[in-house]
C-alpha atoms as a PDB file:
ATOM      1  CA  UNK A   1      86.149 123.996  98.822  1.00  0.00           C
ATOM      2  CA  UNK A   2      85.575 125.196  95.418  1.00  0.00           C
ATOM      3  CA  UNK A   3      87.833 126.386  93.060  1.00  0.00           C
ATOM      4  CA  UNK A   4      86.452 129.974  91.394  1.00  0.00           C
ATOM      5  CA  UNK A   5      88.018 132.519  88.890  1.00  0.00           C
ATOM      6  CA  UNK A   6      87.174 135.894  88.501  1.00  0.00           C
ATOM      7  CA  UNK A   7      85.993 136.798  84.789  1.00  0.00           C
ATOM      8  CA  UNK A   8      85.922 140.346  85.147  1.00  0.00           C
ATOM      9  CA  UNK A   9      85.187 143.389  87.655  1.00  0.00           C
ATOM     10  CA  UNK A  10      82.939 146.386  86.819  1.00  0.00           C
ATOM     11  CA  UNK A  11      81.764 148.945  89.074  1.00  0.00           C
ATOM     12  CA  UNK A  12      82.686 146.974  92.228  1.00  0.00           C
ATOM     13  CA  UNK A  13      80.773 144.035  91.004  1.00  0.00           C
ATOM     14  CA  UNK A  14      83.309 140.304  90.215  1.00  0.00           C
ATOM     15  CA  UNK A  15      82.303 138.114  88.148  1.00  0.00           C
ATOM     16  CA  UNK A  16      83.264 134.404  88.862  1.00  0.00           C
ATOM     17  CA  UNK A  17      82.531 131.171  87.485  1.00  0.00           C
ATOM     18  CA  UNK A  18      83.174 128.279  88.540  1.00  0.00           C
ATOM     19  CA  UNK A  19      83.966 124.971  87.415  1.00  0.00           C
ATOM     20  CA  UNK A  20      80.868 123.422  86.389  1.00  0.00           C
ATOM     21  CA  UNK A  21      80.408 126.555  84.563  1.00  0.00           C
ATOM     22  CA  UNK A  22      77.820 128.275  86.841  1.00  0.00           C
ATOM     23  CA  UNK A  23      78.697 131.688  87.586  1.00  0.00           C
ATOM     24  CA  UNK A  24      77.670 134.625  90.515  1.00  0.00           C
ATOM     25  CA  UNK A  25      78.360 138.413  90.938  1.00  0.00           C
ATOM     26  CA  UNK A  26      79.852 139.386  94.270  1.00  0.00           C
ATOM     27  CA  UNK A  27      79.687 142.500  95.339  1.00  0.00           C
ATOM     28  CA  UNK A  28      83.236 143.687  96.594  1.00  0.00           C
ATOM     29  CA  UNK A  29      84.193 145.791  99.140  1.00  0.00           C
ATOM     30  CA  UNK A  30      87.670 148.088  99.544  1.00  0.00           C
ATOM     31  CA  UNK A  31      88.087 146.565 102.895  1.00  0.00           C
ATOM     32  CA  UNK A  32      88.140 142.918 101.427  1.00  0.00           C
ATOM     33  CA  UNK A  33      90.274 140.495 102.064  1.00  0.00           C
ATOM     34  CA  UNK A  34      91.748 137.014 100.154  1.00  0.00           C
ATOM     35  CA  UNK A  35      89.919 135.608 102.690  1.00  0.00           C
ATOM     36  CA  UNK A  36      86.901 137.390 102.942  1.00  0.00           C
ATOM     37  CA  UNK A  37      86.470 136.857  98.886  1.00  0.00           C
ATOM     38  CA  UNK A  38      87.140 133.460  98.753  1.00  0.00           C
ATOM     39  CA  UNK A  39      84.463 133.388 101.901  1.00  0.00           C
ATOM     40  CA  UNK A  40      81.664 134.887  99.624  1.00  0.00           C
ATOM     41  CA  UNK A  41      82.903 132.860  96.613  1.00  0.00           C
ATOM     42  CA  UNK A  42      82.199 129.740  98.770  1.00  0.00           C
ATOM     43  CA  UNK A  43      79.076 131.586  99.909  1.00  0.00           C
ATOM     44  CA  UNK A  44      77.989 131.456  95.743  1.00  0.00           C
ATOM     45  CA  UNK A  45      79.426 128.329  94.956  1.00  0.00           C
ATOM     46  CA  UNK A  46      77.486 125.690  92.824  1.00  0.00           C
ATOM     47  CA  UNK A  47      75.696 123.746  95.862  1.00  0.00           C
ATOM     48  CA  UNK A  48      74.276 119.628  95.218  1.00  0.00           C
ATOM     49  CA  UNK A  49      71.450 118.921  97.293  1.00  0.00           C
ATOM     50  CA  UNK A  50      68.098 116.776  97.238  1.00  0.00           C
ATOM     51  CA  UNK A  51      64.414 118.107  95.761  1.00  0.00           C
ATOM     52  CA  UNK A  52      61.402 118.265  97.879  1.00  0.00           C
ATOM     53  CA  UNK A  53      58.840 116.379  95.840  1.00  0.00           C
ATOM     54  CA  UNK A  54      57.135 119.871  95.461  1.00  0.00           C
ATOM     55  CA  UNK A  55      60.029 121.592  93.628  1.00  0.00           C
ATOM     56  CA  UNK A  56      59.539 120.396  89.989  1.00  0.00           C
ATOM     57  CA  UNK A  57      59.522 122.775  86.937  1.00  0.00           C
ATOM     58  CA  UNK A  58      56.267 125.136  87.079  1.00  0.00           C
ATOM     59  CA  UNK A  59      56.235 125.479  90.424  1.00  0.00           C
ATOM     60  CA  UNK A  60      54.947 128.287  91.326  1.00  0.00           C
ATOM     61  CA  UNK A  61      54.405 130.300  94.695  1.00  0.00           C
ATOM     62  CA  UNK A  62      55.533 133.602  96.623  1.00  0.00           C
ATOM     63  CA  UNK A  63      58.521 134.387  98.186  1.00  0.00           C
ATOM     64  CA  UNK A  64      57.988 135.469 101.826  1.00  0.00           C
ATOM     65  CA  UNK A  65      60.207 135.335 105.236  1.00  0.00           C
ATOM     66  CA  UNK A  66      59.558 132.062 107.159  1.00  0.00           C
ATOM     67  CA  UNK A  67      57.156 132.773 109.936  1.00  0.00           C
ATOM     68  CA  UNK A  68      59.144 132.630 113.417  1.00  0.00           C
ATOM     69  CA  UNK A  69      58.799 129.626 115.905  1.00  0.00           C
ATOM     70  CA  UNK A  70      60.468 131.883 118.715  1.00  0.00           C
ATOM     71  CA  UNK A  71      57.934 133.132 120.852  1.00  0.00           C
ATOM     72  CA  UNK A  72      59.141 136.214 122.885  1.00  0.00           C
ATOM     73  CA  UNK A  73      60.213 135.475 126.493  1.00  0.00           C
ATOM     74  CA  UNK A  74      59.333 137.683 129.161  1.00  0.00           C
ATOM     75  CA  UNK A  75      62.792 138.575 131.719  1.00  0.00           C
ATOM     76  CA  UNK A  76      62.739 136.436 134.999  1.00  0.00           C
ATOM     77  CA  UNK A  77      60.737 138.825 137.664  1.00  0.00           C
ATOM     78  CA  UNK A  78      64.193 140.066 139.228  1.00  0.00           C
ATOM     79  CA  UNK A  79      65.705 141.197 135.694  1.00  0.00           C
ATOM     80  CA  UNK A  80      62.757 142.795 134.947  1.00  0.00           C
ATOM     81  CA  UNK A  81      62.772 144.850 138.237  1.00  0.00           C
ATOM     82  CA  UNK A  82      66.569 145.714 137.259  1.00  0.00           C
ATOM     83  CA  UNK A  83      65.535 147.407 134.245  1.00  0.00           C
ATOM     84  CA  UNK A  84      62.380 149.363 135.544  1.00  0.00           C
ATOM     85  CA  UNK A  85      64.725 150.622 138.786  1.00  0.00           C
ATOM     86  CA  UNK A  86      67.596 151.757 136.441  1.00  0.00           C
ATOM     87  CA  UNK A  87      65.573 153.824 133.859  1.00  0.00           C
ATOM     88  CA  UNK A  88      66.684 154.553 130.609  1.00  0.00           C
ATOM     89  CA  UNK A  89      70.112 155.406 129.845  1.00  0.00           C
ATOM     90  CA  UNK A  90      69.337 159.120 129.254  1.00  0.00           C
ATOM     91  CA  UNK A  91      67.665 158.433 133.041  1.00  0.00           C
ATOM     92  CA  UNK A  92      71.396 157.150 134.214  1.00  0.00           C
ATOM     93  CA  UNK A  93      73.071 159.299 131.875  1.00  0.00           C
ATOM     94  CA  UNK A  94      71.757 162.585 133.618  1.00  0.00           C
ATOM     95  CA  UNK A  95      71.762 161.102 137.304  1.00  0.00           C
ATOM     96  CA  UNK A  96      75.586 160.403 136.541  1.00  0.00           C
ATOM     97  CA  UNK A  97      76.764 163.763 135.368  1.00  0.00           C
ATOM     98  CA  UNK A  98      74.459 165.597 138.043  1.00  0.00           C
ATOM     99  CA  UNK A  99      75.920 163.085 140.826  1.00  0.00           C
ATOM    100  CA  UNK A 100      78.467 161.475 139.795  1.00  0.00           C
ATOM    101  CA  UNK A 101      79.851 157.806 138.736  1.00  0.00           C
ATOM    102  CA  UNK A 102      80.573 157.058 142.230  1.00  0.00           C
ATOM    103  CA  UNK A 103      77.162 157.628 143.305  1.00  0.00           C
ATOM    104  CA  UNK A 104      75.644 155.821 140.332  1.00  0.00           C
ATOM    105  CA  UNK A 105      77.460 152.716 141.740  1.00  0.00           C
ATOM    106  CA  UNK A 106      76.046 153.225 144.712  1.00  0.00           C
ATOM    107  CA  UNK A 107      72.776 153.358 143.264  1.00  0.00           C
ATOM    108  CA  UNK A 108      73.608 150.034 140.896  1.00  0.00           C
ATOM    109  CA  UNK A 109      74.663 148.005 144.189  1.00  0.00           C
ATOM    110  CA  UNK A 110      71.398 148.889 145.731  1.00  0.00           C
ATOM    111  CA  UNK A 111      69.749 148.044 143.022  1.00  0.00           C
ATOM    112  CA  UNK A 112      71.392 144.284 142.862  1.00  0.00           C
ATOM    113  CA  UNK A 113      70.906 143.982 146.086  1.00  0.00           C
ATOM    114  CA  UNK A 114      67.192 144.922 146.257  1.00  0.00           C
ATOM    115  CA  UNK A 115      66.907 142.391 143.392  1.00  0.00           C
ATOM    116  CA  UNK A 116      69.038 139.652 143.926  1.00  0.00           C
ATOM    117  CA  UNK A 117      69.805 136.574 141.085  1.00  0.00           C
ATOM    118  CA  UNK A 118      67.736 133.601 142.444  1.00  0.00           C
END
């Protein structure tokens, strides 16, 4: 926790500083709560961590978005025949109002049960 006061407020914008004199702009919402403030003030706060050796004054390099270590995972074979058999939901929304909810159902059991979960 970190205490935080709020210097001013222009154009939806609070200033705060805090109390090792460091300061942030928070962008403030009219749904906002105490909470929600004092969430994003947190969020801002003055942080003390440990330097990689690389981070020294005159560093220099490019901001860019970490590359991703997920690789994407392909559905287990009877999800996959799920999807393919129910179509797209403009496919089930039009079989529904041309046959009905109870029939979709119908047609969503059969499914499952043509595809089972292992």
């Amino acid at each position: 926790m970190t205490d935080y006061n709020i210097e001013k407020v222009e154009d939806g914008i609070a200033t705060v500083r805090y109390p090792n004199g460091a300061w942030a702009e928070l962008v403030l919402s009219s749904d906002m709560t105490e909470v929600d403030l004092d969430d994003l003030a947190h969020q801002y706060a003055p942080k003390i961590g440990v330097a990689p050796d690389f981070a020294v004054a005159g560093f220099k390099s490019t901001a860019s978005a970490k590359p991703s270590d997920l690789t994407p995972v392909e559905p287990e074979s009877w999800l996959a025949a799920r999807l393919a058999a129910y179509g797209t939901v403009a496919n089930q929304l039009e079989y529904i109002t041309e046959n009905g909810l109870d029939k979709w159902q119908e047609q969503v059991a059969k499914i499952k049960a043509d595809n089972p979960k292992p």
